[in-house]
PDB file of N, CA and C in Angstrom:
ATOM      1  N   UNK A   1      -5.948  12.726 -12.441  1.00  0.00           N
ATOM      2  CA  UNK A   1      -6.417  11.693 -11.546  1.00  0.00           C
ATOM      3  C   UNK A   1      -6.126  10.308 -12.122  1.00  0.00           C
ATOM      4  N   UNK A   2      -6.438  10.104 -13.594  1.00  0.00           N
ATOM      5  CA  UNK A   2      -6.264   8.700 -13.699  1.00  0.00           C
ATOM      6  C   UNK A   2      -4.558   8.515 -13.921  1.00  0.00           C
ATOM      7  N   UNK A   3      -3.981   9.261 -14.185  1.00  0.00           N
ATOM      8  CA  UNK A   3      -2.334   8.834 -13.812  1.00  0.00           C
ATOM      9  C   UNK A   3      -1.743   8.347 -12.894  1.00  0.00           C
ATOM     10  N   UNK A   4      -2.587   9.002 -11.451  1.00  0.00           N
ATOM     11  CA  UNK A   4      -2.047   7.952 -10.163  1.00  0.00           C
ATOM     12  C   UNK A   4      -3.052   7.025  -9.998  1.00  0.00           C
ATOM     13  N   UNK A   5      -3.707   6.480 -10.446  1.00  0.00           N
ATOM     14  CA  UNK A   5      -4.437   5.151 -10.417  1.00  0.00           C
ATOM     15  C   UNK A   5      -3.000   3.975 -10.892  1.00  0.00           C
ATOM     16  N   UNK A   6      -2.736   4.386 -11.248  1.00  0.00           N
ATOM     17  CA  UNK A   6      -1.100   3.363 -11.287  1.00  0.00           C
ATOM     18  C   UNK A   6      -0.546   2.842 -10.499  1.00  0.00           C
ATOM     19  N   UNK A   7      -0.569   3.952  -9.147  1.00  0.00           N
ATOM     20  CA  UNK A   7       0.479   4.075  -8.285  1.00  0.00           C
ATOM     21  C   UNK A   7      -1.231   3.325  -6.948  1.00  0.00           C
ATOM     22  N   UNK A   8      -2.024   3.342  -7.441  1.00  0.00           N
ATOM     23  CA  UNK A   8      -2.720   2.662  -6.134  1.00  0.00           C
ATOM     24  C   UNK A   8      -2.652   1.212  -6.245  1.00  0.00           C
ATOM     25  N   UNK A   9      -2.890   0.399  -5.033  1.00  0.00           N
ATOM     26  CA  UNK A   9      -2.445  -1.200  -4.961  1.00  0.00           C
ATOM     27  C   UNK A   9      -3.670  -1.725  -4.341  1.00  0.00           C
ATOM     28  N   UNK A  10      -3.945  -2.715  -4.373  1.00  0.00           N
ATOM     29  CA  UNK A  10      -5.337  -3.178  -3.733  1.00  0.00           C
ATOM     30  C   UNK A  10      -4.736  -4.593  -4.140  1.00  0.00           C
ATOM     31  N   UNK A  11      -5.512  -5.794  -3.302  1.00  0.00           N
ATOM     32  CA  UNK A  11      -5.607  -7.310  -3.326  1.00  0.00           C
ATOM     33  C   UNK A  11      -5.096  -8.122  -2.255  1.00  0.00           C
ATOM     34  N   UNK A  12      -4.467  -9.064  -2.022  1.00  0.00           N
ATOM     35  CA  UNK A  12      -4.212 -10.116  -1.263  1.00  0.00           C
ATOM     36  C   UNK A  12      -2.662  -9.220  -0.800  1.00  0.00           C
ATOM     37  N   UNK A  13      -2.643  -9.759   0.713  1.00  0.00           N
ATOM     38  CA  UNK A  13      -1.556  -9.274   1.235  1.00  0.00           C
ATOM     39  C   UNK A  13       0.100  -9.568  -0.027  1.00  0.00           C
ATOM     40  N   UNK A  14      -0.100 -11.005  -0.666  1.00  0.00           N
ATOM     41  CA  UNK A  14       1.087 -11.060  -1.210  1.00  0.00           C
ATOM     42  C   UNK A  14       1.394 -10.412  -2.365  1.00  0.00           C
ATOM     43  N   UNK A  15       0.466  -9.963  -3.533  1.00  0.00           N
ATOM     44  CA  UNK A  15       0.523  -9.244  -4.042  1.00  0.00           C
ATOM     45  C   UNK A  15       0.405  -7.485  -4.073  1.00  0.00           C
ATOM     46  N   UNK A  16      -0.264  -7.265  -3.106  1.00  0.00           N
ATOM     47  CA  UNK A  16      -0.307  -6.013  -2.563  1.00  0.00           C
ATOM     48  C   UNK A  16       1.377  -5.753  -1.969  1.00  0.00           C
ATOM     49  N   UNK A  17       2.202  -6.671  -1.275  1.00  0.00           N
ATOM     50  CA  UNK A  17       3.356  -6.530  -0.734  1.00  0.00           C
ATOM     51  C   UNK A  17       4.447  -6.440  -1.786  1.00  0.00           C
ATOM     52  N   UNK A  18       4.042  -7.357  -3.043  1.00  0.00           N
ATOM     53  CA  UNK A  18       5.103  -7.229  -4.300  1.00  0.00           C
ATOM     54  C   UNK A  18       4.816  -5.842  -4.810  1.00  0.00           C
ATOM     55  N   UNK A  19       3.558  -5.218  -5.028  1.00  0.00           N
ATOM     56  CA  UNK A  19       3.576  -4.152  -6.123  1.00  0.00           C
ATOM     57  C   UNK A  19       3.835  -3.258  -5.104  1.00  0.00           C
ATOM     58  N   UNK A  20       3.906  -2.984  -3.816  1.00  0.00           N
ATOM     59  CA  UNK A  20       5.021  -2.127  -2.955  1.00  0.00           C
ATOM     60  C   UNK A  20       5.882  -1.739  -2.980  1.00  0.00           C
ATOM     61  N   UNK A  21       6.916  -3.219  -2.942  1.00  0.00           N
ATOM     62  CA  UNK A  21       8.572  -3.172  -3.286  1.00  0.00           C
ATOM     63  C   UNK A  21       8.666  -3.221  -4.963  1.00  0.00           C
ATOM     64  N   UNK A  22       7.671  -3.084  -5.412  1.00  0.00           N
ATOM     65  CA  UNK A  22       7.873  -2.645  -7.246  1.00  0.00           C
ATOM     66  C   UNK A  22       8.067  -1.393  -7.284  1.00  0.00           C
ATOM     67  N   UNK A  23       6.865  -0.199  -6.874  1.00  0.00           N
ATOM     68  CA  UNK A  23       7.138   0.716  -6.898  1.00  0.00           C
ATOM     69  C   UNK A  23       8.079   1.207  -6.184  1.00  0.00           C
ATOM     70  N   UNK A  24       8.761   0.887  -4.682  1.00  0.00           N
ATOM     71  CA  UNK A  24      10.001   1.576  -4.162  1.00  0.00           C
ATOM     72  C   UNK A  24      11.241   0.890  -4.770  1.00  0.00           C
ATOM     73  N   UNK A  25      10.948   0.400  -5.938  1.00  0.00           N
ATOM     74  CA  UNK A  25      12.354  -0.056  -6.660  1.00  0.00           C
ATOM     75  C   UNK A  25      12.092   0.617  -8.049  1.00  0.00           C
ATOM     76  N   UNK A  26      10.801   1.444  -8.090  1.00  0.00           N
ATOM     77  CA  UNK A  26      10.519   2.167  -9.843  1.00  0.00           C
ATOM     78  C   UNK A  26      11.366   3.802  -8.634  1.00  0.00           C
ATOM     79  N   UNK A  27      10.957   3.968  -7.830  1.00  0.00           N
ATOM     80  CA  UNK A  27      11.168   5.225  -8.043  1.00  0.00           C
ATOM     81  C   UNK A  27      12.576   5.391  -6.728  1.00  0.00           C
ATOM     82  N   UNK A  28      13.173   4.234  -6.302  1.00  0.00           N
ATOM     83  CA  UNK A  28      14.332   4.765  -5.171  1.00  0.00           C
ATOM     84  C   UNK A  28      14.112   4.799  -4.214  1.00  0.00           C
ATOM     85  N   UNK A  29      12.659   4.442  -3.617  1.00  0.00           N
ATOM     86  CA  UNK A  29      12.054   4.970  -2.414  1.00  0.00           C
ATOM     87  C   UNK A  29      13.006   4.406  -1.503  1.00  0.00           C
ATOM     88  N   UNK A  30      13.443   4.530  -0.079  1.00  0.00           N
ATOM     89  CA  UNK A  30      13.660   3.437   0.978  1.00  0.00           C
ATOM     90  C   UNK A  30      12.054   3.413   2.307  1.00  0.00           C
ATOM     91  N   UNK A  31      11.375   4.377   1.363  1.00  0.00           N
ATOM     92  CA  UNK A  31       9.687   4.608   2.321  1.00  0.00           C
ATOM     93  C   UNK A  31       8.853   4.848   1.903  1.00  0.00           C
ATOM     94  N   UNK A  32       7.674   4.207   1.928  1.00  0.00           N
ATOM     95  CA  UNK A  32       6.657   4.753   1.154  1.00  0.00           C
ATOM     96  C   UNK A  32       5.788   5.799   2.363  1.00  0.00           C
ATOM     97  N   UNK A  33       4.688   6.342   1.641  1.00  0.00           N
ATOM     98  CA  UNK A  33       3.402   7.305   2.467  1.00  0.00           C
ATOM     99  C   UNK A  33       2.382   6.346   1.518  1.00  0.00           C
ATOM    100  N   UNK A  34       1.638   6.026   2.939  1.00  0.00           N
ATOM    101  CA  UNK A  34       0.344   5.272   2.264  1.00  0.00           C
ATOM    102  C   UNK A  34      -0.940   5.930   2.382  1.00  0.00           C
ATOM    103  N   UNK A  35      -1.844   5.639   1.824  1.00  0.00           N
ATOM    104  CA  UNK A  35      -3.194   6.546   2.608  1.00  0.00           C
ATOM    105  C   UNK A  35      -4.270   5.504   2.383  1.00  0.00           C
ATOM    106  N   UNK A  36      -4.988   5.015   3.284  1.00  0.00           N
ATOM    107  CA  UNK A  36      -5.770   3.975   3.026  1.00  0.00           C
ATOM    108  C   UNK A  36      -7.109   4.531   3.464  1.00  0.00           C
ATOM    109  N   UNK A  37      -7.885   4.922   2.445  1.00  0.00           N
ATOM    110  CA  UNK A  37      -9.294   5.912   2.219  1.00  0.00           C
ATOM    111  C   UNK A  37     -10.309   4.574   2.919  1.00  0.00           C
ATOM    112  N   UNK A  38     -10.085   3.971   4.302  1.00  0.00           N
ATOM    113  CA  UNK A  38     -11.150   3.505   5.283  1.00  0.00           C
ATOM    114  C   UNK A  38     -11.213   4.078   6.616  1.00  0.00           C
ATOM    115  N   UNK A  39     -12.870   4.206   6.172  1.00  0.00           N
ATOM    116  CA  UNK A  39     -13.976   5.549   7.026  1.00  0.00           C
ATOM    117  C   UNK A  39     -13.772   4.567   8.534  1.00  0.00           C
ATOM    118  N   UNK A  40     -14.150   3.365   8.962  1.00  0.00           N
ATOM    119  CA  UNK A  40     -13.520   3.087  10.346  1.00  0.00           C
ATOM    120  C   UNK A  40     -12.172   2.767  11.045  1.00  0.00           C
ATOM    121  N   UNK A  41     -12.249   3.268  12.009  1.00  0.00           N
ATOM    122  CA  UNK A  41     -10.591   3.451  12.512  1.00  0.00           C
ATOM    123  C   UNK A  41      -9.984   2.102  12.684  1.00  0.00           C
ATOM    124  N   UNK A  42     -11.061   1.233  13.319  1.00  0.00           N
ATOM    125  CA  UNK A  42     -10.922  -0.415  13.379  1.00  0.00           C
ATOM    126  C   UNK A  42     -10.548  -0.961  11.970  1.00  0.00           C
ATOM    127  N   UNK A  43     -10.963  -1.088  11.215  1.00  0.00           N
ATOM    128  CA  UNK A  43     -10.813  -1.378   9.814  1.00  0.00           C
ATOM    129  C   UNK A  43      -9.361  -1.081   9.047  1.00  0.00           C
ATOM    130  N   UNK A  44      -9.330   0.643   9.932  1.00  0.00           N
ATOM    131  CA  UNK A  44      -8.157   1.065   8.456  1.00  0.00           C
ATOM    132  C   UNK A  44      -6.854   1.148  10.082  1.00  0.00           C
ATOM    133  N   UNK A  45      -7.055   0.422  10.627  1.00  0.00           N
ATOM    134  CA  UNK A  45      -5.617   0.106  11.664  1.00  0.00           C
ATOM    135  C   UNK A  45      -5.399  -1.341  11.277  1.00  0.00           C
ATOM    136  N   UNK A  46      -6.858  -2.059  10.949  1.00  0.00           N
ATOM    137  CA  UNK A  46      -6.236  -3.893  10.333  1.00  0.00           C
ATOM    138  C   UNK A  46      -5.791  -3.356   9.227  1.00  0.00           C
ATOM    139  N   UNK A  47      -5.802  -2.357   7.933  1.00  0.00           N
ATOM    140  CA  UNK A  47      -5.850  -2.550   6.741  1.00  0.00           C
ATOM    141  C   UNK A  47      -3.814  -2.481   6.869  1.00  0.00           C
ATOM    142  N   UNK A  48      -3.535  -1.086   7.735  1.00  0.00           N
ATOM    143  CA  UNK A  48      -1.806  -0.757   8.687  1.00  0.00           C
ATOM    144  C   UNK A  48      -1.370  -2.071   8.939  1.00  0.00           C
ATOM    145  N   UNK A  49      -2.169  -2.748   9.734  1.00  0.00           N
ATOM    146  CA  UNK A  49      -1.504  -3.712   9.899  1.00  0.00           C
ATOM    147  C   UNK A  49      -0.868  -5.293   9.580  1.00  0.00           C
ATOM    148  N   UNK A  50      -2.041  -5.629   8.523  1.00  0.00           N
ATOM    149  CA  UNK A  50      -2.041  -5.861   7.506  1.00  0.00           C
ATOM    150  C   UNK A  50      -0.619  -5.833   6.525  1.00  0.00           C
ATOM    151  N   UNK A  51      -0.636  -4.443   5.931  1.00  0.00           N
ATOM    152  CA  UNK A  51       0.775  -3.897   5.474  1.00  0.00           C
ATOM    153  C   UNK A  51       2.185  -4.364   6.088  1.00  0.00           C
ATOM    154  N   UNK A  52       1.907  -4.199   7.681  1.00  0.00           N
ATOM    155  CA  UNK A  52       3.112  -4.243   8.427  1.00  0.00           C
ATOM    156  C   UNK A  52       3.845  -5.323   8.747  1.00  0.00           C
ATOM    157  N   UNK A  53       2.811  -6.441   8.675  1.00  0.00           N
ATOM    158  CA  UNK A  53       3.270  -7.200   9.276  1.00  0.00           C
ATOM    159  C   UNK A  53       4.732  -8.232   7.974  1.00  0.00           C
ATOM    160  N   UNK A  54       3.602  -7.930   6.533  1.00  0.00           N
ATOM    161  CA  UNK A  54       4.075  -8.004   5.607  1.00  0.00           C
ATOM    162  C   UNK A  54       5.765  -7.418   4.896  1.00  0.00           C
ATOM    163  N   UNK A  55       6.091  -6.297   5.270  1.00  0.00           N
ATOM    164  CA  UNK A  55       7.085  -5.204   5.573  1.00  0.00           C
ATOM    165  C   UNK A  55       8.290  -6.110   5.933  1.00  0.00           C
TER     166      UNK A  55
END
């Protein structure tokens, strides 16, 4: 468990958007799979979108 604590990102859209394209440039990605562990649907569609708009 604490090995992928590495690979999780949390903070301000602009830094959350750099350590993104960090990790899909550590490992080749051209996509990530995200999972954003928020219990309301309202919440974890801003948290998507958020991400996206950033993208």
């Amino acid at each position: 468990m604490n090995e992928t604590r590495g690979y999780q990102v949390q903070g301000d859209p602009e830094r959350v958007s750099a350590r993104l394209a960090e990790l899909a440039d550590q490992f080749g990605a051209d996509e990530l799979m995200l999972f954003t562990p928020v219990y309301e649907p309202k919440d974890r569609a801003r948290s998507f979108e958020l991400i996206t708009v950033r993208a």
